[in-house]
N, C-alpha and C. Protein backbone atom coordinates (compact mmCIF):
# COMPACT_ATOMS: atom_id res chain seq x y z
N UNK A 1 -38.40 63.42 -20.25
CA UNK A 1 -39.37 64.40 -19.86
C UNK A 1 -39.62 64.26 -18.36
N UNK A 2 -39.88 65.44 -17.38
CA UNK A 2 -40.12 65.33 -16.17
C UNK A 2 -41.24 66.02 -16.03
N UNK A 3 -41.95 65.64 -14.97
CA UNK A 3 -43.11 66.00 -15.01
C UNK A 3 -42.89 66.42 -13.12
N UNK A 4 -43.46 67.64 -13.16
CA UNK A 4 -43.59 68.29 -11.58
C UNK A 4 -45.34 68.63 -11.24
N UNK A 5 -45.46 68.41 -10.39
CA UNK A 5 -47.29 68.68 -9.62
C UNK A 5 -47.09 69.40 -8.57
N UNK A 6 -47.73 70.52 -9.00
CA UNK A 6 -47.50 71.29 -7.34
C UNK A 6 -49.52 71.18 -7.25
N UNK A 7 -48.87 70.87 -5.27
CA UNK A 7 -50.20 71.18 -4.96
C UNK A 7 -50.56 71.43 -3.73
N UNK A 8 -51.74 71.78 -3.05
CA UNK A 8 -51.57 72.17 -1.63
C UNK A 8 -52.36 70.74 -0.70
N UNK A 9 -51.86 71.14 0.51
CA UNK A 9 -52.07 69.88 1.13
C UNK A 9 -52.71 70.43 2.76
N UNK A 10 -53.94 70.17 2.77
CA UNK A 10 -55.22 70.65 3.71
C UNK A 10 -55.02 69.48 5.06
N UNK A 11 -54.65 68.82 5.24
CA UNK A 11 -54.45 67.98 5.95
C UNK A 11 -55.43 66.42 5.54
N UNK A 12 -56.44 66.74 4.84
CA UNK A 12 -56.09 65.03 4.32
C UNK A 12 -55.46 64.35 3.37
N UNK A 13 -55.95 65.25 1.73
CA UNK A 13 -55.61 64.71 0.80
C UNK A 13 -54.63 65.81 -0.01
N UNK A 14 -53.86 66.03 -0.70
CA UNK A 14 -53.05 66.81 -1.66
C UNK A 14 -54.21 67.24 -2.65
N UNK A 15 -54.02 68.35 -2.63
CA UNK A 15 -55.17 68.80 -4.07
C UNK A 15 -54.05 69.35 -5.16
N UNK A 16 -53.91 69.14 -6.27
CA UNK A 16 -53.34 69.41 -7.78
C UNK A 16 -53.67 70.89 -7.69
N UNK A 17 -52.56 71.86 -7.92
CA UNK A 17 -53.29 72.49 -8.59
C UNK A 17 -52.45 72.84 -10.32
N UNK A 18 -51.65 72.27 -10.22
CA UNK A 18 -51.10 72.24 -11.93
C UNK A 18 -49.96 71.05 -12.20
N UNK A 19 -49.85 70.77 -12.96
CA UNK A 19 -48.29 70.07 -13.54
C UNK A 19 -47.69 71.03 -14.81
N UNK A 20 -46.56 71.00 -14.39
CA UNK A 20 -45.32 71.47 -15.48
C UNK A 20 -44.86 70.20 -15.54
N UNK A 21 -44.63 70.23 -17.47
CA UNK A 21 -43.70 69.44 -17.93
C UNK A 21 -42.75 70.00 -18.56
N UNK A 22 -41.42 69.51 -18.09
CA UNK A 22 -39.86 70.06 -18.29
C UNK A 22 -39.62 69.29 -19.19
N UNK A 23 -39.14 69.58 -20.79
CA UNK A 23 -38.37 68.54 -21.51
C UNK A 23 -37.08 68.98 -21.69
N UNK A 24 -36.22 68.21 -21.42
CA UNK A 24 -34.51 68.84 -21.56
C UNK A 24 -34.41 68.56 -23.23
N UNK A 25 -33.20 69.65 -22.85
CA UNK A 25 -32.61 69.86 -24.22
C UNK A 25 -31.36 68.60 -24.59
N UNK A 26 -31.43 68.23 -25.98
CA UNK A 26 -30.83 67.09 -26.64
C UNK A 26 -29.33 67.86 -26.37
N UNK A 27 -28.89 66.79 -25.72
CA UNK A 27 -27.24 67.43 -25.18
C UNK A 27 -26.60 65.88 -26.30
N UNK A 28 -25.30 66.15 -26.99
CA UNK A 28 -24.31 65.34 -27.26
C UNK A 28 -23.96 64.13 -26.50
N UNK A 29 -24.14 63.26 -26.68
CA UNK A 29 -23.27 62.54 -25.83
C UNK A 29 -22.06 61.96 -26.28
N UNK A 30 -20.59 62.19 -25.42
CA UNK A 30 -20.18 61.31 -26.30
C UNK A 30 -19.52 59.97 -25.90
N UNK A 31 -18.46 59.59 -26.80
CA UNK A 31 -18.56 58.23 -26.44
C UNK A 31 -17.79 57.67 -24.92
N UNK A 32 -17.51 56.48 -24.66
CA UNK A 32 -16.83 56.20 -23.32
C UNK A 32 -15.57 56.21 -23.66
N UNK A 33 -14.38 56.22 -24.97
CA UNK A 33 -13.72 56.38 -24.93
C UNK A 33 -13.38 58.39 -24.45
N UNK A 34 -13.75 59.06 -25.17
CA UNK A 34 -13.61 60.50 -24.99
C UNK A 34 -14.26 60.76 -23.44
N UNK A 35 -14.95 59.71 -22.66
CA UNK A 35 -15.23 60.22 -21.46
C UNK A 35 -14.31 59.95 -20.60
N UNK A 36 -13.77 58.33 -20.93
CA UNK A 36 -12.55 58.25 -20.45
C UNK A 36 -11.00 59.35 -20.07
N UNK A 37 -11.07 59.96 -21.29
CA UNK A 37 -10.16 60.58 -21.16
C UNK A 37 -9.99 62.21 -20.86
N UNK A 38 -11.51 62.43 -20.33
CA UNK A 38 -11.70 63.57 -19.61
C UNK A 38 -11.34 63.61 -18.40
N UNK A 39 -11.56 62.19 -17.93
CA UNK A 39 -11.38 61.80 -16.54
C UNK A 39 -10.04 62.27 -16.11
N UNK A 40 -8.74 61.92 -17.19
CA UNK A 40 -7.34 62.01 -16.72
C UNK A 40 -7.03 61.34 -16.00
N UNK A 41 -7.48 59.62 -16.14
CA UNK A 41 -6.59 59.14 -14.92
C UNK A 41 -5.24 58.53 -14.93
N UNK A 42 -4.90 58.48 -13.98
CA UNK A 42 -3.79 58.22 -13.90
C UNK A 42 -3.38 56.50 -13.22
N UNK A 43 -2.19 55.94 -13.96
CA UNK A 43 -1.54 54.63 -13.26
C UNK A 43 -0.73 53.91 -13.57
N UNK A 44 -0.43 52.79 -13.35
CA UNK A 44 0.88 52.30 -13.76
C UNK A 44 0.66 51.68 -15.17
N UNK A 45 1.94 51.96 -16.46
CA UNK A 45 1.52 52.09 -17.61
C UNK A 45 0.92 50.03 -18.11
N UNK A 46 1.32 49.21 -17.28
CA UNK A 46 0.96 47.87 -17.49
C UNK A 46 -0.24 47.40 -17.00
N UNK A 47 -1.13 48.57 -16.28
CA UNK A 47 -2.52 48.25 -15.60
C UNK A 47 -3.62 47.15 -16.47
N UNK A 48 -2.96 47.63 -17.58
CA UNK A 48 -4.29 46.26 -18.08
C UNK A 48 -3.72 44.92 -18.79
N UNK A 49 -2.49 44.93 -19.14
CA UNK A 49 -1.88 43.63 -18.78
C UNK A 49 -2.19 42.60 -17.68
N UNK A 50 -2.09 43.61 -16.68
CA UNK A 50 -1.76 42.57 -15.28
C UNK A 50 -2.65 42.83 -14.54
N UNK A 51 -4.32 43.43 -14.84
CA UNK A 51 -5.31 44.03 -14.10
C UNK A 51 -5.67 43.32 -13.08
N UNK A 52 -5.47 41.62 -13.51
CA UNK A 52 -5.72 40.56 -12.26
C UNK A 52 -4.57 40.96 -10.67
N UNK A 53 -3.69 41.17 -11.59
CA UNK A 53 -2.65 41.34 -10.56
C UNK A 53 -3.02 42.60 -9.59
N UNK A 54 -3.42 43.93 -9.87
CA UNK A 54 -4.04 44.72 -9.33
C UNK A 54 -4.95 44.64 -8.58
N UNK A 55 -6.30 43.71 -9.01
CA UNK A 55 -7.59 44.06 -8.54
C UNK A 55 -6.92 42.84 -7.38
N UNK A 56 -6.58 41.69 -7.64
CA UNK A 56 -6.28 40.66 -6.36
C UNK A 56 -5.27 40.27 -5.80
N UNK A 57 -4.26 40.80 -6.57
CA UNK A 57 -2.91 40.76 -5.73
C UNK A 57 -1.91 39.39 -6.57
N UNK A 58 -0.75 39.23 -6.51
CA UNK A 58 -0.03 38.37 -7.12
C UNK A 58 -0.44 37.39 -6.51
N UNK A 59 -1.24 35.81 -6.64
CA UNK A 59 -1.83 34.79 -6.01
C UNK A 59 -0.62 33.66 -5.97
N UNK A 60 0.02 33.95 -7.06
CA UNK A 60 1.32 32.97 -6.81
C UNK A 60 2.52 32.98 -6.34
N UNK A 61 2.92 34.15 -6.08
CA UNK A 61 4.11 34.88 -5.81
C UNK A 61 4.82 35.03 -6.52
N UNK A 62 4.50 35.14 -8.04
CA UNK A 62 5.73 35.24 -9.13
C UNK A 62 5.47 36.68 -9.77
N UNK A 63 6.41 37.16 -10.15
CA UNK A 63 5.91 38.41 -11.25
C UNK A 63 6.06 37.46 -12.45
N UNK A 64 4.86 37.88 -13.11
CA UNK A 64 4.07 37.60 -14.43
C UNK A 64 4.55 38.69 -15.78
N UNK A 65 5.05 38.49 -17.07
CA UNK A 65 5.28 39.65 -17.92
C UNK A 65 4.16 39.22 -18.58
């Protein structure tokens, strides 16, 4: 729920003169797999095998299977 206050402002204090409350509508959510794959991403098909190898680089100098 959000709540908005409009009000006018005289130069000292803000005076109210109403609040609206906005409640959104119950949207679906779904899960992180199906968000995942809205995304479309794209990469090399062994990325999570070797994710170490990605995020920090080969530390030993060997390729790893």
């Amino acid at each position: 729920m959000l709540k908005t206050v409009h009000a006018t402002y005289g130069g000292e204090v803000p005076r109210p003169k109403g609040i609206e409350i906005i409640r959104h509508a119950k949207t679906k959510t779904g899960s992180f797999l199906e968000t995942a794959r809205l995304l479309r991403l794209e990469g090399p098909d062994d990325w999570s095998s070797h994710i170490e190898d990605y995020l920090y680089g080969n530390r030993s100098g060997e390729d790893t299977e």
